[in-house]
PDB file of N, CA and C in Angstrom:
ATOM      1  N   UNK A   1       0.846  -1.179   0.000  1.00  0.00           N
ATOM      2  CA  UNK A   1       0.000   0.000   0.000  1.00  0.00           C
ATOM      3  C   UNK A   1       0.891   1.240   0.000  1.00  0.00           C
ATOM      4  N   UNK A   2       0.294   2.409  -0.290  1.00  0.00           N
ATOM      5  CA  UNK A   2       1.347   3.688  -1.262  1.00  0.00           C
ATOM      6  C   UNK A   2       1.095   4.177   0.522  1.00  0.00           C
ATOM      7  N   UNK A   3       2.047   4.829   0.067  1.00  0.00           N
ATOM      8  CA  UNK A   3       2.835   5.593   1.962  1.00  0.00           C
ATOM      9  C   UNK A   3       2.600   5.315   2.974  1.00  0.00           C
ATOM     10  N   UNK A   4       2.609   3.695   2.991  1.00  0.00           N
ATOM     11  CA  UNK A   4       2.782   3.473   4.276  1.00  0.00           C
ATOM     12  C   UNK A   4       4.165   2.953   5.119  1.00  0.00           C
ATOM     13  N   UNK A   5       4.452   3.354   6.435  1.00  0.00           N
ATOM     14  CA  UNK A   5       5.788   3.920   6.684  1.00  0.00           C
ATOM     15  C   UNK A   5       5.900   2.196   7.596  1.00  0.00           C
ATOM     16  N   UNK A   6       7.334   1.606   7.949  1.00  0.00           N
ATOM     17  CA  UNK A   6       7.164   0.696   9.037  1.00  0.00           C
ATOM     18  C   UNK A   6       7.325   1.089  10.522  1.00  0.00           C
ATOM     19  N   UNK A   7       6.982   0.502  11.781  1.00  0.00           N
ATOM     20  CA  UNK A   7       7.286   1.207  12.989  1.00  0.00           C
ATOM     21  C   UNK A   7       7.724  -0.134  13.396  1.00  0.00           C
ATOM     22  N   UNK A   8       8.634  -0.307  14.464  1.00  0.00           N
ATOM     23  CA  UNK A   8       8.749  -1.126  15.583  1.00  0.00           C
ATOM     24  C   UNK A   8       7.967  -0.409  16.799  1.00  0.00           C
ATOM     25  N   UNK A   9       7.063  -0.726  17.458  1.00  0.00           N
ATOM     26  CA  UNK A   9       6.725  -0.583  18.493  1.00  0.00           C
ATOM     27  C   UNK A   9       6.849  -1.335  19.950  1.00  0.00           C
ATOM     28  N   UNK A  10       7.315  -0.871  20.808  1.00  0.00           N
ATOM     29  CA  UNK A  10       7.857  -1.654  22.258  1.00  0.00           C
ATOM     30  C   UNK A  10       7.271  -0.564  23.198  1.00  0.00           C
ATOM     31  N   UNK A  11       6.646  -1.395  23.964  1.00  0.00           N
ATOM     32  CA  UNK A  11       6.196  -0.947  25.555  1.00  0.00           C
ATOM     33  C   UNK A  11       6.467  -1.747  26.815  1.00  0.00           C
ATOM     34  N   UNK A  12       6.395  -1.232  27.504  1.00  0.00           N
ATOM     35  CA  UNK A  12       6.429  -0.904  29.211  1.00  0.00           C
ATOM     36  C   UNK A  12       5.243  -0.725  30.143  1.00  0.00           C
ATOM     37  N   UNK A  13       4.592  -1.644  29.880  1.00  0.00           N
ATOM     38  CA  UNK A  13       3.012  -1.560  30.976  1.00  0.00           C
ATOM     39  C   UNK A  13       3.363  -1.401  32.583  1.00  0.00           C
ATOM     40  N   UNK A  14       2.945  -1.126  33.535  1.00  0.00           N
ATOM     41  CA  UNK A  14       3.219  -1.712  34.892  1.00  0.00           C
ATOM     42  C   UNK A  14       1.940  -2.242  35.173  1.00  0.00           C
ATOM     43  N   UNK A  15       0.965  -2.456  34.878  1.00  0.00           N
ATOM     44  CA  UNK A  15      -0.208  -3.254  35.323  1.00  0.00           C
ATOM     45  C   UNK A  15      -0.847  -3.737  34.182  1.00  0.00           C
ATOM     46  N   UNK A  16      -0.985  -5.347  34.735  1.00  0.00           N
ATOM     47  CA  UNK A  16      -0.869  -6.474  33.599  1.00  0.00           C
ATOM     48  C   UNK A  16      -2.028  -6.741  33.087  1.00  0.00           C
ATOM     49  N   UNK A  17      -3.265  -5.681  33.881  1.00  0.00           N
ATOM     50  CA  UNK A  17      -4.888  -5.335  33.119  1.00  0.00           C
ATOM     51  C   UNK A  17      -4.633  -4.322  32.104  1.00  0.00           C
ATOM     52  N   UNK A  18      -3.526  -3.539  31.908  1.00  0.00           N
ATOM     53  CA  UNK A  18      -3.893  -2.813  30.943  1.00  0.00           C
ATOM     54  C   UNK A  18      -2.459  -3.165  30.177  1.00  0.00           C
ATOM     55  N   UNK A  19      -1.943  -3.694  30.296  1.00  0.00           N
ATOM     56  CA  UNK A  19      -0.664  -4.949  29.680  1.00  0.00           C
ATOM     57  C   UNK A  19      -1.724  -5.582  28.498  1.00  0.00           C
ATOM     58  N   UNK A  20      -2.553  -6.110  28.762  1.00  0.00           N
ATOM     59  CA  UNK A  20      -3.433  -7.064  28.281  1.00  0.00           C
ATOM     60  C   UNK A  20      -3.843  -6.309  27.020  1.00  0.00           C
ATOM     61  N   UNK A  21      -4.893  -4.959  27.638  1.00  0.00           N
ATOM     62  CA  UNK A  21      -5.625  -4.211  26.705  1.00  0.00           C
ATOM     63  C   UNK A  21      -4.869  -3.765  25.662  1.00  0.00           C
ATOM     64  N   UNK A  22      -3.234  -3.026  25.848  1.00  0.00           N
ATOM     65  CA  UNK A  22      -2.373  -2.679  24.861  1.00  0.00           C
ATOM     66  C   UNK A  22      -2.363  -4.102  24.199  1.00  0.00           C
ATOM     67  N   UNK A  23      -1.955  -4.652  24.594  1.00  0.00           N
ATOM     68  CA  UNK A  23      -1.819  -5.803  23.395  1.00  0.00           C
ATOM     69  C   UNK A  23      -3.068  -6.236  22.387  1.00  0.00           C
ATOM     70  N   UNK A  24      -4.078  -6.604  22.739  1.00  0.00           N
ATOM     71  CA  UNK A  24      -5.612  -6.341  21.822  1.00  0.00           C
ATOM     72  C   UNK A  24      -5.189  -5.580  21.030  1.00  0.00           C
ATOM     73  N   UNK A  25      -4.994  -4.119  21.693  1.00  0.00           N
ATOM     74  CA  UNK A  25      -4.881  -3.169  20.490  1.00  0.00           C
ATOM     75  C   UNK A  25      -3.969  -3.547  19.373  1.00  0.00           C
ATOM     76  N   UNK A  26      -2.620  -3.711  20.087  1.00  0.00           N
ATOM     77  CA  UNK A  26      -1.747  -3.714  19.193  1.00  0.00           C
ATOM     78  C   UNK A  26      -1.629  -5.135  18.108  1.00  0.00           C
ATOM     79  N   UNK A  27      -2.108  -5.622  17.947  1.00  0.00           N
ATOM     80  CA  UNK A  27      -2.508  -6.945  16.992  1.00  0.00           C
ATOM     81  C   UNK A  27      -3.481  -6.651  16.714  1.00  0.00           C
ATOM     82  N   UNK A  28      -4.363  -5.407  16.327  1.00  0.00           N
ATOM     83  CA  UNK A  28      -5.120  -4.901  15.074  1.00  0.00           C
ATOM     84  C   UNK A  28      -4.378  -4.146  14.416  1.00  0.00           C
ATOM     85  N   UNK A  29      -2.741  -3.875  14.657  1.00  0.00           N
ATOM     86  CA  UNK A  29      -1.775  -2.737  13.832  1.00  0.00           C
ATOM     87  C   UNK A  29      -0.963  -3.757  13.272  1.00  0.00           C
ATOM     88  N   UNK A  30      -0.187  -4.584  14.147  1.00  0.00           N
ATOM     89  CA  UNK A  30       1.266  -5.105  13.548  1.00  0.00           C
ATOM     90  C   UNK A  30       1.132  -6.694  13.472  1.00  0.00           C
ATOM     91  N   UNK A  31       2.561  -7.150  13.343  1.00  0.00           N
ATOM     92  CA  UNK A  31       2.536  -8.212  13.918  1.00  0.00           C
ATOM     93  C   UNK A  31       3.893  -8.544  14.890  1.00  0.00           C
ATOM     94  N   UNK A  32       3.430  -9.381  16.179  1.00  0.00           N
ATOM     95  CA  UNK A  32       3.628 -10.017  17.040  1.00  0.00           C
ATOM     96  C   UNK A  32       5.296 -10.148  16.880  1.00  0.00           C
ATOM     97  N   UNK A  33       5.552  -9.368  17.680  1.00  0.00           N
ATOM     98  CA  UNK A  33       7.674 -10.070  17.454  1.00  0.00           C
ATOM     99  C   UNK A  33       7.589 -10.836  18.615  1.00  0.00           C
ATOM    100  N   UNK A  34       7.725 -10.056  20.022  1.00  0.00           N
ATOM    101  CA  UNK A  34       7.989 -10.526  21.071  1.00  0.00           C
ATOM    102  C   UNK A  34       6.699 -10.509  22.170  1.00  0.00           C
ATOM    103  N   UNK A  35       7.058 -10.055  23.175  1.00  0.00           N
ATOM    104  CA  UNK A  35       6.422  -9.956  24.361  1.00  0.00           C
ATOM    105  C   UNK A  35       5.647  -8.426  24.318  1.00  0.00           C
ATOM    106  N   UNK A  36       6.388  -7.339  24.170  1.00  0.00           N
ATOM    107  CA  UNK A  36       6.028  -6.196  24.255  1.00  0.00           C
ATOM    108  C   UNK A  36       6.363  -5.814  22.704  1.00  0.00           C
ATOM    109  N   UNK A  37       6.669  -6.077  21.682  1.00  0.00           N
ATOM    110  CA  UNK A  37       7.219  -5.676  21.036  1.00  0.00           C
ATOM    111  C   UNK A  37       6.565  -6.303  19.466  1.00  0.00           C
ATOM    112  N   UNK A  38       5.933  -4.721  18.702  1.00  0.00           N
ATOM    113  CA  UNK A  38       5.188  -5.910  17.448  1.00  0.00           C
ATOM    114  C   UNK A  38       5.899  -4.673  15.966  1.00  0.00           C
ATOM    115  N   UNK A  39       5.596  -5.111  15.173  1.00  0.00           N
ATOM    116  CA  UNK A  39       6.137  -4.611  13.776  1.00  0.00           C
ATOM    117  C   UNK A  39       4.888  -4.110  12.881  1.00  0.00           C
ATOM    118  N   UNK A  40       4.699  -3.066  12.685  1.00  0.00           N
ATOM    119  CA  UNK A  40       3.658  -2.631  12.412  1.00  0.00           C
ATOM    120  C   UNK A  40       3.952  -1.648  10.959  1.00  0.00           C
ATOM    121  N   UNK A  41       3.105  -1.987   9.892  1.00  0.00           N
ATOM    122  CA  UNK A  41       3.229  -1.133   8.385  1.00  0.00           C
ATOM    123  C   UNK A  41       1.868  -0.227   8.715  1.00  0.00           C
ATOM    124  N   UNK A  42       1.930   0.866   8.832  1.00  0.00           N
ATOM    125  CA  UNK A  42       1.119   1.958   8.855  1.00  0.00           C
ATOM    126  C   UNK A  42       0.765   3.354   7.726  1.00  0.00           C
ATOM    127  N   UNK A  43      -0.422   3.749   7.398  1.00  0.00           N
ATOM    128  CA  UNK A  43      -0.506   5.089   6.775  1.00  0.00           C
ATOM    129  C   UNK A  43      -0.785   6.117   8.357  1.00  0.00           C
ATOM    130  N   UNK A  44       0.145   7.244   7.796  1.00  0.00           N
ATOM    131  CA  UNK A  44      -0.289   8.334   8.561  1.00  0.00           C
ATOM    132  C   UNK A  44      -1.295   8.273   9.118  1.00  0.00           C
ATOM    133  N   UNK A  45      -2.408   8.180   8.927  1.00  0.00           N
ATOM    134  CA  UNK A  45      -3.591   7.879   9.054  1.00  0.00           C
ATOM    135  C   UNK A  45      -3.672   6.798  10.518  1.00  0.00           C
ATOM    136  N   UNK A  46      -3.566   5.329  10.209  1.00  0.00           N
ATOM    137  CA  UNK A  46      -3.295   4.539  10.698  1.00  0.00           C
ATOM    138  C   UNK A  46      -2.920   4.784  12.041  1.00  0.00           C
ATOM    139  N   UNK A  47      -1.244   5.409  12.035  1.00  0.00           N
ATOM    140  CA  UNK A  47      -1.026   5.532  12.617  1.00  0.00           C
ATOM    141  C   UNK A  47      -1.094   6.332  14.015  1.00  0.00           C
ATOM    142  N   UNK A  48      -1.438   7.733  13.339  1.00  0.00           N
ATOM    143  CA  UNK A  48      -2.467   8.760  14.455  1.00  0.00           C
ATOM    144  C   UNK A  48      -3.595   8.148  14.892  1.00  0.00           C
ATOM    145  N   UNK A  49      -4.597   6.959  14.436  1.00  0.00           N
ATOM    146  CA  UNK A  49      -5.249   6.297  15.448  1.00  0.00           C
ATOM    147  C   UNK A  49      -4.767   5.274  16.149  1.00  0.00           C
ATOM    148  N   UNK A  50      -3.359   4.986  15.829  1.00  0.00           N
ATOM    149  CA  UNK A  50      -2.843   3.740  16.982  1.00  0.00           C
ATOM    150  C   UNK A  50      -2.948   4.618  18.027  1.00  0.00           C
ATOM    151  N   UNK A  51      -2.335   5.202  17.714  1.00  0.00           N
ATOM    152  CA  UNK A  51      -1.471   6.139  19.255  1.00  0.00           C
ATOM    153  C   UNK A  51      -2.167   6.921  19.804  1.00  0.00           C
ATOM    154  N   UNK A  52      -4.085   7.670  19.025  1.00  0.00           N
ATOM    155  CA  UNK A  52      -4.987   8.000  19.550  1.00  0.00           C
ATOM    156  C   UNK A  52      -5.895   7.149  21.071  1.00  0.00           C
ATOM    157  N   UNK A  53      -5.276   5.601  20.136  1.00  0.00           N
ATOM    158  CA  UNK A  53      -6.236   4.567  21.186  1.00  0.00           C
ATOM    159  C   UNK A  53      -5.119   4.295  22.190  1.00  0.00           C
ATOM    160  N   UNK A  54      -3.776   3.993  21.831  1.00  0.00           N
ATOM    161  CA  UNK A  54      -2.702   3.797  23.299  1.00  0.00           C
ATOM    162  C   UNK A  54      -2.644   5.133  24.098  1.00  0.00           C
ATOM    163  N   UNK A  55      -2.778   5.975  23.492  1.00  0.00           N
ATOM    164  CA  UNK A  55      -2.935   7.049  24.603  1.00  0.00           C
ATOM    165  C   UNK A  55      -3.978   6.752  25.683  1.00  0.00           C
ATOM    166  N   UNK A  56      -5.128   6.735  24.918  1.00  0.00           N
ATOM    167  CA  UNK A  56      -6.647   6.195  26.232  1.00  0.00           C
ATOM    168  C   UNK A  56      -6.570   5.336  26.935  1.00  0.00           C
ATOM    169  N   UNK A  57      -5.611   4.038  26.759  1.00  0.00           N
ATOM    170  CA  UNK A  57      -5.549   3.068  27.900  1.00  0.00           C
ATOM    171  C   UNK A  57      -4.200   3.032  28.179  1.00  0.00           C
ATOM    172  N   UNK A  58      -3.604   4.097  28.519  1.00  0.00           N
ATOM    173  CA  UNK A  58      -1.897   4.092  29.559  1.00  0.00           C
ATOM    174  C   UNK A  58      -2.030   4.729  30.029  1.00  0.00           C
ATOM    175  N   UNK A  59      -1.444   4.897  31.429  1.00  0.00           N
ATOM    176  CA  UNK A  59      -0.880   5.856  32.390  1.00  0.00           C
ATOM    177  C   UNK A  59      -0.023   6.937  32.130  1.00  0.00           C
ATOM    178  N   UNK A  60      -0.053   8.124  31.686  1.00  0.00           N
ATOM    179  CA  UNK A  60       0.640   8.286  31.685  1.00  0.00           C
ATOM    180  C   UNK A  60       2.345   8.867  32.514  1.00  0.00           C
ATOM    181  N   UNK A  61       1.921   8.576  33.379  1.00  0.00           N
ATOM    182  CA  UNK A  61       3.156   8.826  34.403  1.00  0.00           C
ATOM    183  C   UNK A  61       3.474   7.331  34.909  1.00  0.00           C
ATOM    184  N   UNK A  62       3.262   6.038  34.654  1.00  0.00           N
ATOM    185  CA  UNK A  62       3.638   4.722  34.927  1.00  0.00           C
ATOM    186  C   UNK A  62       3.706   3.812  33.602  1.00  0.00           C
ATOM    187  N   UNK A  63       3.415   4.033  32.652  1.00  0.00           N
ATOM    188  CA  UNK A  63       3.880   3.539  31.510  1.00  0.00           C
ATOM    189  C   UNK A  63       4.467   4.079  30.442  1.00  0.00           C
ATOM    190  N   UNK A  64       4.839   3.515  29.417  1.00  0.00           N
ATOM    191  CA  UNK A  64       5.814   3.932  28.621  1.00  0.00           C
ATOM    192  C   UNK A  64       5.839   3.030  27.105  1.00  0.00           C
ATOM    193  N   UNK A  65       5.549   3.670  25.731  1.00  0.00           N
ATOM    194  CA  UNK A  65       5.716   2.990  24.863  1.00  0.00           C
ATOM    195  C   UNK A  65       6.292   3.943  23.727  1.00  0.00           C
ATOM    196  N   UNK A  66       7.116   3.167  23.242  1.00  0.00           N
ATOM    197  CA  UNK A  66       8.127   3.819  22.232  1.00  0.00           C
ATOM    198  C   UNK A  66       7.479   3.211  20.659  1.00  0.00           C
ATOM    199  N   UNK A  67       7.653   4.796  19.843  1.00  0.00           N
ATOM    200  CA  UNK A  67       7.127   3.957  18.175  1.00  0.00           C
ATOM    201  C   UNK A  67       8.093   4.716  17.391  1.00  0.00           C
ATOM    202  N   UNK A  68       8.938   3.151  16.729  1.00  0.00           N
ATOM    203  CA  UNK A  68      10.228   4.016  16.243  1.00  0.00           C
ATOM    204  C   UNK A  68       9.772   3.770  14.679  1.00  0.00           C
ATOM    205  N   UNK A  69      10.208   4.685  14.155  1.00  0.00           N
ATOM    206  CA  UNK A  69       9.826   4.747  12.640  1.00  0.00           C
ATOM    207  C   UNK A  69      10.935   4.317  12.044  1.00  0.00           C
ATOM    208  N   UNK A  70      11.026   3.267  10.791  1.00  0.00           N
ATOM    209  CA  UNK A  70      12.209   2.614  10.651  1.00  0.00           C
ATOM    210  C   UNK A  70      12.058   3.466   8.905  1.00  0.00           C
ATOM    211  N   UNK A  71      11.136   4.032   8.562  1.00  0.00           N
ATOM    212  CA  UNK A  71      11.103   4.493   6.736  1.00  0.00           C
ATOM    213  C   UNK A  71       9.878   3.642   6.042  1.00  0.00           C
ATOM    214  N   UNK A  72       9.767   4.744   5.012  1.00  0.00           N
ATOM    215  CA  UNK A  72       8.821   3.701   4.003  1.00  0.00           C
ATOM    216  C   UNK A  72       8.616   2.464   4.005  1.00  0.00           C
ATOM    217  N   UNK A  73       7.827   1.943   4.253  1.00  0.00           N
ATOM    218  CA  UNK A  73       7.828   0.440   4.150  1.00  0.00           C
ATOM    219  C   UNK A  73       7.995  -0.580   3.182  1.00  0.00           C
ATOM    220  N   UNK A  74       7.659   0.403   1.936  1.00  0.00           N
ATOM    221  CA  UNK A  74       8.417  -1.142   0.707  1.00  0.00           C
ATOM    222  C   UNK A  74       9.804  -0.295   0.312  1.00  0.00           C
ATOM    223  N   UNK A  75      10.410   0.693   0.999  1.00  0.00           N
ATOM    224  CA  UNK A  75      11.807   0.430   0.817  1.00  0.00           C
ATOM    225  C   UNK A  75      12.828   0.224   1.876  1.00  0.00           C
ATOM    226  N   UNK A  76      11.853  -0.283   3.179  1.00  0.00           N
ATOM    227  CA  UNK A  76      13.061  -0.744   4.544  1.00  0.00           C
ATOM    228  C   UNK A  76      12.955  -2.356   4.368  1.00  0.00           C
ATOM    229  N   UNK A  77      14.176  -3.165   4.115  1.00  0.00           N
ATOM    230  CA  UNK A  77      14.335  -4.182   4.599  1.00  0.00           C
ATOM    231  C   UNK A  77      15.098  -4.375   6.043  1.00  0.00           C
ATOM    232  N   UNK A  78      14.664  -4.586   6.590  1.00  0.00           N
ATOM    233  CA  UNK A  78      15.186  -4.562   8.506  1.00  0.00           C
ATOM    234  C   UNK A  78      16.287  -5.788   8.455  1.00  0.00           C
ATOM    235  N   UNK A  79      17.386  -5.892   8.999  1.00  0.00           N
ATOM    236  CA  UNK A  79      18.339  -6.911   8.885  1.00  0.00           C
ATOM    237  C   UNK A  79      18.224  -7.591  10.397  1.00  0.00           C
ATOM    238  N   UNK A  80      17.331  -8.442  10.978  1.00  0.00           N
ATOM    239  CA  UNK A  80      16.769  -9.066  11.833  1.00  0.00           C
ATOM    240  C   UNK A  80      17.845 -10.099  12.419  1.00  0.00           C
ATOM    241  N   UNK A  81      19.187 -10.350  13.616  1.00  0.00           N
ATOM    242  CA  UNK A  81      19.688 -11.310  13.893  1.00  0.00           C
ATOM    243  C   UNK A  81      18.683 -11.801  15.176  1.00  0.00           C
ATOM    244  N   UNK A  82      18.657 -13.430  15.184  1.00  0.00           N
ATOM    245  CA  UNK A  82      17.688 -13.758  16.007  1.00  0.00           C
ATOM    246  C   UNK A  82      18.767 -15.133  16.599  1.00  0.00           C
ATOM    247  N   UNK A  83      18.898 -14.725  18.526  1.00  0.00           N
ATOM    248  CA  UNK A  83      19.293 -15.779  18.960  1.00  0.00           C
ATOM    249  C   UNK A  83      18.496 -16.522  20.011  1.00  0.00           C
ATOM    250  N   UNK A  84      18.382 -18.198  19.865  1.00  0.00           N
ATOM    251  CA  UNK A  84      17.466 -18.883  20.772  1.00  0.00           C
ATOM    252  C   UNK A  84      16.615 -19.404  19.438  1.00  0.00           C
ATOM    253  N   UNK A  85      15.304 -18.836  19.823  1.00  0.00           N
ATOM    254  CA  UNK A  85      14.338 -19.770  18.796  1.00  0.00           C
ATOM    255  C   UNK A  85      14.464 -19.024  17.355  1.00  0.00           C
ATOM    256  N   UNK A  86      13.453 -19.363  16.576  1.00  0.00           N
ATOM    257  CA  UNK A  86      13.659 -19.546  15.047  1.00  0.00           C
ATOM    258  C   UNK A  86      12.672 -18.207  14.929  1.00  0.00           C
ATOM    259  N   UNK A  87      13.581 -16.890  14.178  1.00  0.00           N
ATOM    260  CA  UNK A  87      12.691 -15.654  14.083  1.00  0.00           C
ATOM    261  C   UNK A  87      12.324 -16.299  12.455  1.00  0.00           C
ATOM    262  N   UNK A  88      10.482 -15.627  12.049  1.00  0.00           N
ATOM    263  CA  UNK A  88      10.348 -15.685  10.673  1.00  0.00           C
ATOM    264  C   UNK A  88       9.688 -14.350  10.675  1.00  0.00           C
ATOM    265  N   UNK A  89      10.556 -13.918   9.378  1.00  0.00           N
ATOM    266  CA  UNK A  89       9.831 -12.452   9.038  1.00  0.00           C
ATOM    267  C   UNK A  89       8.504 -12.024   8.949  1.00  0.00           C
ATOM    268  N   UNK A  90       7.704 -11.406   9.285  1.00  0.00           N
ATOM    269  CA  UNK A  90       6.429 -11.327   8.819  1.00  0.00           C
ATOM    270  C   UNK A  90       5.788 -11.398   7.839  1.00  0.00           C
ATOM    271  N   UNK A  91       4.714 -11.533   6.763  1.00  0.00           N
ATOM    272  CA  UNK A  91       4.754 -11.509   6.062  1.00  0.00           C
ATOM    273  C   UNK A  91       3.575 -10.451   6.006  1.00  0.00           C
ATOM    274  N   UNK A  92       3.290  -9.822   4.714  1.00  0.00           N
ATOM    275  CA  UNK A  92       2.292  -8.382   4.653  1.00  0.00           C
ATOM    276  C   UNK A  92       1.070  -9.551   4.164  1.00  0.00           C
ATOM    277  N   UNK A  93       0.399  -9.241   5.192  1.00  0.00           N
ATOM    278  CA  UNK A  93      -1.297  -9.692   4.983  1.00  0.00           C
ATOM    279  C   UNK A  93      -2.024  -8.549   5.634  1.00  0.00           C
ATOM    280  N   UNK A  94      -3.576  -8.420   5.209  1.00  0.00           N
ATOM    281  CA  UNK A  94      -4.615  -7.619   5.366  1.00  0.00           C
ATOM    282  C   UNK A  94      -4.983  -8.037   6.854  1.00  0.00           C
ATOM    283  N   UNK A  95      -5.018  -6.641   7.670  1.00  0.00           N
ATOM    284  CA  UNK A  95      -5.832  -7.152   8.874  1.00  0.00           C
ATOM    285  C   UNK A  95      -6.750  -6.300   9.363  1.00  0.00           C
ATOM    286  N   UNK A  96      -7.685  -6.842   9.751  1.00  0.00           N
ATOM    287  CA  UNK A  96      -8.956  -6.145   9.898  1.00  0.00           C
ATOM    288  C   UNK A  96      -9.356  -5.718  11.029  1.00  0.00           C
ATOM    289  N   UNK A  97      -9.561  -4.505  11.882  1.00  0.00           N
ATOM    290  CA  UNK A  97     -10.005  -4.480  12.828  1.00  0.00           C
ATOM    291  C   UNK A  97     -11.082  -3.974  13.295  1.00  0.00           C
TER     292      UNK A  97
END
């Protein structure tokens, strides 16, 4: 899709009820790397409502989530080293939320 940018996104919940809720959210944006941590292809658009809806369910003086913009998305290939289990790249599918 035309301008849409990639983000890594990683957070920092301290309470594991709204630990929970960020995550819901965030698996209608990206996909799933780690624990706190998902890969997300966004339009501008998109993206001012991720961070419209993580704003409404964080603290903001006890939590903390970072959205790093890595560039255009069909021209960042991310060079991913993965140690322990078996990383597989994501692949771009439609997701609906």
């Amino acid at each position: 899709m035309a301008n849409e940018r990639l983000y890594i996104v990683a957070y920092d919940i301290s309470e594991p009820k709204r630990w929970r809720r960020v995550f819901k959210v965030m698996k209608g944006y990206g996909h799933w790397l780690q624990l706190s941590l998902f890969q997300c292809r966004l339009t501008a658009r998109r993206r001012a409502e991720m961070t419209a809806r993580l704003e409404g369910l964080i603290k903001l003086a006890e939590d903390h989530i970072l959205i790093m913009d890595l560039g255009p998305a069909d021209q960042v290939d991310p060079l991913v080293e993965s140690l322990g289990k078996t990383y597989q790249v994501p692949s771009r599918q439609a997701t609906i939320v």
